[in-house]
N, C-alpha and C. Protein backbone atom coordinates (compact mmCIF):
# COMPACT_ATOMS: atom_id res chain seq x y z
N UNK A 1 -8.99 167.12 -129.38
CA UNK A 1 -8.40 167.94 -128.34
C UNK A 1 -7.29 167.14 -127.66
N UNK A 2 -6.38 167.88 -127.57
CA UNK A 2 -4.39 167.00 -127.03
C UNK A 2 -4.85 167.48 -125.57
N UNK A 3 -5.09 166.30 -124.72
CA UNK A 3 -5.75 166.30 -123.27
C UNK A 3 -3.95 166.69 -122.66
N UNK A 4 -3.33 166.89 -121.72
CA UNK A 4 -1.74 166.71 -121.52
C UNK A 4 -2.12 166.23 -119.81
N UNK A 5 -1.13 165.69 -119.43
CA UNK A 5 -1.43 165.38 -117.54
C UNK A 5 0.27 165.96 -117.22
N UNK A 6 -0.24 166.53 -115.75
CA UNK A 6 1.11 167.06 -114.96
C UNK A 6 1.70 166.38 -114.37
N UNK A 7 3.16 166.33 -114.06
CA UNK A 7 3.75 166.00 -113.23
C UNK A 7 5.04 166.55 -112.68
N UNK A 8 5.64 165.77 -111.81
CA UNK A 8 7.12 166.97 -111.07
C UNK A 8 8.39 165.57 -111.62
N UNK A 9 9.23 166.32 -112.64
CA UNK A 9 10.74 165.46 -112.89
C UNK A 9 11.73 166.54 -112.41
N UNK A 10 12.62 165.66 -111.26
CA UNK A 10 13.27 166.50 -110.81
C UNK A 10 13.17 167.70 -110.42
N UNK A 11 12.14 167.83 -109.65
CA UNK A 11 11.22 169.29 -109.26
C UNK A 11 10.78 170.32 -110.03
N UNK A 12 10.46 169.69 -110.96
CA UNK A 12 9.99 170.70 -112.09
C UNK A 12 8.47 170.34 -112.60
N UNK A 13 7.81 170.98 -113.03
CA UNK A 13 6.84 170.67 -113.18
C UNK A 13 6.53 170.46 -114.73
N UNK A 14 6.19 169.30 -115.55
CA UNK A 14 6.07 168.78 -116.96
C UNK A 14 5.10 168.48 -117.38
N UNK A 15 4.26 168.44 -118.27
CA UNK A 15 3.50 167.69 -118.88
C UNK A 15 3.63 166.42 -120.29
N UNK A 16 3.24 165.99 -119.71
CA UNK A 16 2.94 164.66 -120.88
C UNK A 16 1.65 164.13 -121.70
N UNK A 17 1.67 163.81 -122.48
CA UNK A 17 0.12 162.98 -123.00
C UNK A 17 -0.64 162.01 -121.57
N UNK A 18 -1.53 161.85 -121.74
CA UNK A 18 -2.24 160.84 -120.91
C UNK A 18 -1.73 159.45 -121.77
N UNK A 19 -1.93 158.18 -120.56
CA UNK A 19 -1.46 157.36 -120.96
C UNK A 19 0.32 157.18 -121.79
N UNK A 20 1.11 157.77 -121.22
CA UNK A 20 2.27 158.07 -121.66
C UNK A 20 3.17 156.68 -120.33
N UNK A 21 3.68 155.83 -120.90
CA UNK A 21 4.68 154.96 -120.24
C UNK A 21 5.84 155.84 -120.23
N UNK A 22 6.56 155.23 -118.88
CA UNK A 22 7.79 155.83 -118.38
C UNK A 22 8.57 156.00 -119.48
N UNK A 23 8.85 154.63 -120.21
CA UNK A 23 10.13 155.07 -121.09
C UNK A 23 9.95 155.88 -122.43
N UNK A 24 8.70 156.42 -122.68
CA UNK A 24 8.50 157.22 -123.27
C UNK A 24 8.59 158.59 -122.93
N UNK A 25 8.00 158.77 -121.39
CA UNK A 25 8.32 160.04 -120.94
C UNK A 25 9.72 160.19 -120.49
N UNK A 26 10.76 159.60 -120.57
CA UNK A 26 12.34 159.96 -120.61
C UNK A 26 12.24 160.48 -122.17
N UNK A 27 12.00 159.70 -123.02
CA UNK A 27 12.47 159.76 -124.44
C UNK A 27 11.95 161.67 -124.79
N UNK A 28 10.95 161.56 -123.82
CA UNK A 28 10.29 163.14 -124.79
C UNK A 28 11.29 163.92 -123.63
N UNK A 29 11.68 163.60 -122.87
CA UNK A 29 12.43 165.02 -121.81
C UNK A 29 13.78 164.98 -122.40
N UNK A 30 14.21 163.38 -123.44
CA UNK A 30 15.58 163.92 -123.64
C UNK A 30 16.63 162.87 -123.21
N UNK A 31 16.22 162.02 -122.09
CA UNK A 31 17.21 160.91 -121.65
C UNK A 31 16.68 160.26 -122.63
N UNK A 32 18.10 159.16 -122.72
CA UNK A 32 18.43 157.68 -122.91
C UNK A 32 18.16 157.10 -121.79
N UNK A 33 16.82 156.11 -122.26
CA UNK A 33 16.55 155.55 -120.91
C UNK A 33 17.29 154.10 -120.63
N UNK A 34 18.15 153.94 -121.27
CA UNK A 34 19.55 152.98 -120.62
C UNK A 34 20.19 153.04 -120.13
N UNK A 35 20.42 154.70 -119.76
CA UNK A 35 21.42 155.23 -119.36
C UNK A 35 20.76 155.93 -117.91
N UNK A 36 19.64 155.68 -117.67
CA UNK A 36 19.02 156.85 -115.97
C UNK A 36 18.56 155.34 -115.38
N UNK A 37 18.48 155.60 -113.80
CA UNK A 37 17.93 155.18 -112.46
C UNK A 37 16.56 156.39 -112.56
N UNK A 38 15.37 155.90 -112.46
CA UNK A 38 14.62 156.51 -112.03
C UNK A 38 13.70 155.83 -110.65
N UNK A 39 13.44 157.30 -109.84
CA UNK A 39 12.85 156.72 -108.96
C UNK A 39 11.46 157.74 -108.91
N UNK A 40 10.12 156.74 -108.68
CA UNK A 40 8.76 156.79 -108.93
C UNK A 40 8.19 157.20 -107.73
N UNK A 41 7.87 157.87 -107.53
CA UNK A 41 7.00 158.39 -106.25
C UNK A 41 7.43 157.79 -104.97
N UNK A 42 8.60 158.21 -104.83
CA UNK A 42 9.62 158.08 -103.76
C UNK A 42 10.04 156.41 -103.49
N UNK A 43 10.10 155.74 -105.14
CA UNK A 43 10.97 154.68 -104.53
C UNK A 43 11.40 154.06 -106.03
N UNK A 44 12.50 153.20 -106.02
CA UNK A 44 13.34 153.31 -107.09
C UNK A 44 12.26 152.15 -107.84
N UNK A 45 12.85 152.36 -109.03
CA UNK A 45 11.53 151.48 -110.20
C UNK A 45 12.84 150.90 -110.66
N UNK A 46 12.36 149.06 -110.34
CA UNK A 46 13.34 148.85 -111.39
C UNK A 46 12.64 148.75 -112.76
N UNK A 47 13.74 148.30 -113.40
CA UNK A 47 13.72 148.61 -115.09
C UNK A 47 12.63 147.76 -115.28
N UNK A 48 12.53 146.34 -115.05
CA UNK A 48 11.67 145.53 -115.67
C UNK A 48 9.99 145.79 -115.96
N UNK A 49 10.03 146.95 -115.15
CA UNK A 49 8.24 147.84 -114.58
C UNK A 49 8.32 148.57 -115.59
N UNK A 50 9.49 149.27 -116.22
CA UNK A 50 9.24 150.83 -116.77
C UNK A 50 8.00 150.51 -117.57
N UNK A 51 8.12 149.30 -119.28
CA UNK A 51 6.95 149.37 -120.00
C UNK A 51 5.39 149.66 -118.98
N UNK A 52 5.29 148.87 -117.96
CA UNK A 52 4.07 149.21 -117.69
C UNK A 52 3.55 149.92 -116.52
N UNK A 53 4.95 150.52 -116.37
CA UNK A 53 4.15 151.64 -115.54
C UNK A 53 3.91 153.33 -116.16
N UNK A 54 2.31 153.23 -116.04
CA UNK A 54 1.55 154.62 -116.98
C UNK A 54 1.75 155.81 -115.87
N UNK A 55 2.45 156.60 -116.48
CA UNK A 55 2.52 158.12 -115.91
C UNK A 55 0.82 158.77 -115.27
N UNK A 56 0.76 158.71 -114.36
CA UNK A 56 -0.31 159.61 -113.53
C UNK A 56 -0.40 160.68 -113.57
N UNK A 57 -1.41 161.60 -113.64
CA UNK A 57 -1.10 162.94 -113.07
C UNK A 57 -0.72 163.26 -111.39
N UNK A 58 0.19 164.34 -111.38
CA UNK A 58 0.72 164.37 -109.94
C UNK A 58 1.69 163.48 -109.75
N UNK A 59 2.30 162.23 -110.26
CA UNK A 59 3.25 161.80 -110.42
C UNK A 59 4.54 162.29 -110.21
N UNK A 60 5.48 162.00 -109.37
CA UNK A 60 7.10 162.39 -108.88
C UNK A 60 8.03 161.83 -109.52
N UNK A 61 8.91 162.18 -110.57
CA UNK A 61 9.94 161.39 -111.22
C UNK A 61 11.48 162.04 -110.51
N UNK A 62 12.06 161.57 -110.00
CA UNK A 62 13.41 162.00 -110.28
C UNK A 62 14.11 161.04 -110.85
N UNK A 63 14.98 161.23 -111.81
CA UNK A 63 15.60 160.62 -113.03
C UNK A 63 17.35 160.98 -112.54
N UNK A 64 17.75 160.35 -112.73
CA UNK A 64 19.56 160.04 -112.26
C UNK A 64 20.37 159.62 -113.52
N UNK A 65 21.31 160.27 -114.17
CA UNK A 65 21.60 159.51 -115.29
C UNK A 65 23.31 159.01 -115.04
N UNK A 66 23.39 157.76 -115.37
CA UNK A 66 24.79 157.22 -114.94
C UNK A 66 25.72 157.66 -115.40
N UNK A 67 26.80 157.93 -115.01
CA UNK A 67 28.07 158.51 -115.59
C UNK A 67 29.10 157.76 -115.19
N UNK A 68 29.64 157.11 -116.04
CA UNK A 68 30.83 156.55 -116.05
C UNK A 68 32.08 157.19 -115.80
N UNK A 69 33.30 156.31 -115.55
CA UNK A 69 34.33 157.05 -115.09
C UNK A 69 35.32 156.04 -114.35
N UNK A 70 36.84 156.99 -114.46
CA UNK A 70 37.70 155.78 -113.34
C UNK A 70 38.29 156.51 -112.71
């Protein structure tokens, strides 16, 4: 049985596998996660956390993706 856990990216509401790391849950929504700022339940994650921080249920992502430019 595919258990899934909820959460809100960018006010939306998603599901993921249990036990799903951040930079995996960019990879399944679609970002390049080299390319986004994400911030974790209201505070910015740096990069060096992403591997080990495990997606929760109820979990808050908003995801920012950089855009270059001059």
């Amino acid at each position: 049985m595919s258990e899934q856990i909820n959460l809100i990216v960018n006010g939306e509401s998603r599901s993921c596998p249990p036990f799903c790391t951040l930079p995996k849950i960019l990879q399944q929504l679609g970002y390049n996660p080299r390319l986004v700022a994400v911030e974790y339940n209201g505070e910015i994650l740096h990069r060096q956390l992403w591997e080990q921080t495990e997606i929760q249920s109820g979990d808050r992502l908003e995801v920012v993706t950089i855009v270059g430019g001059g």
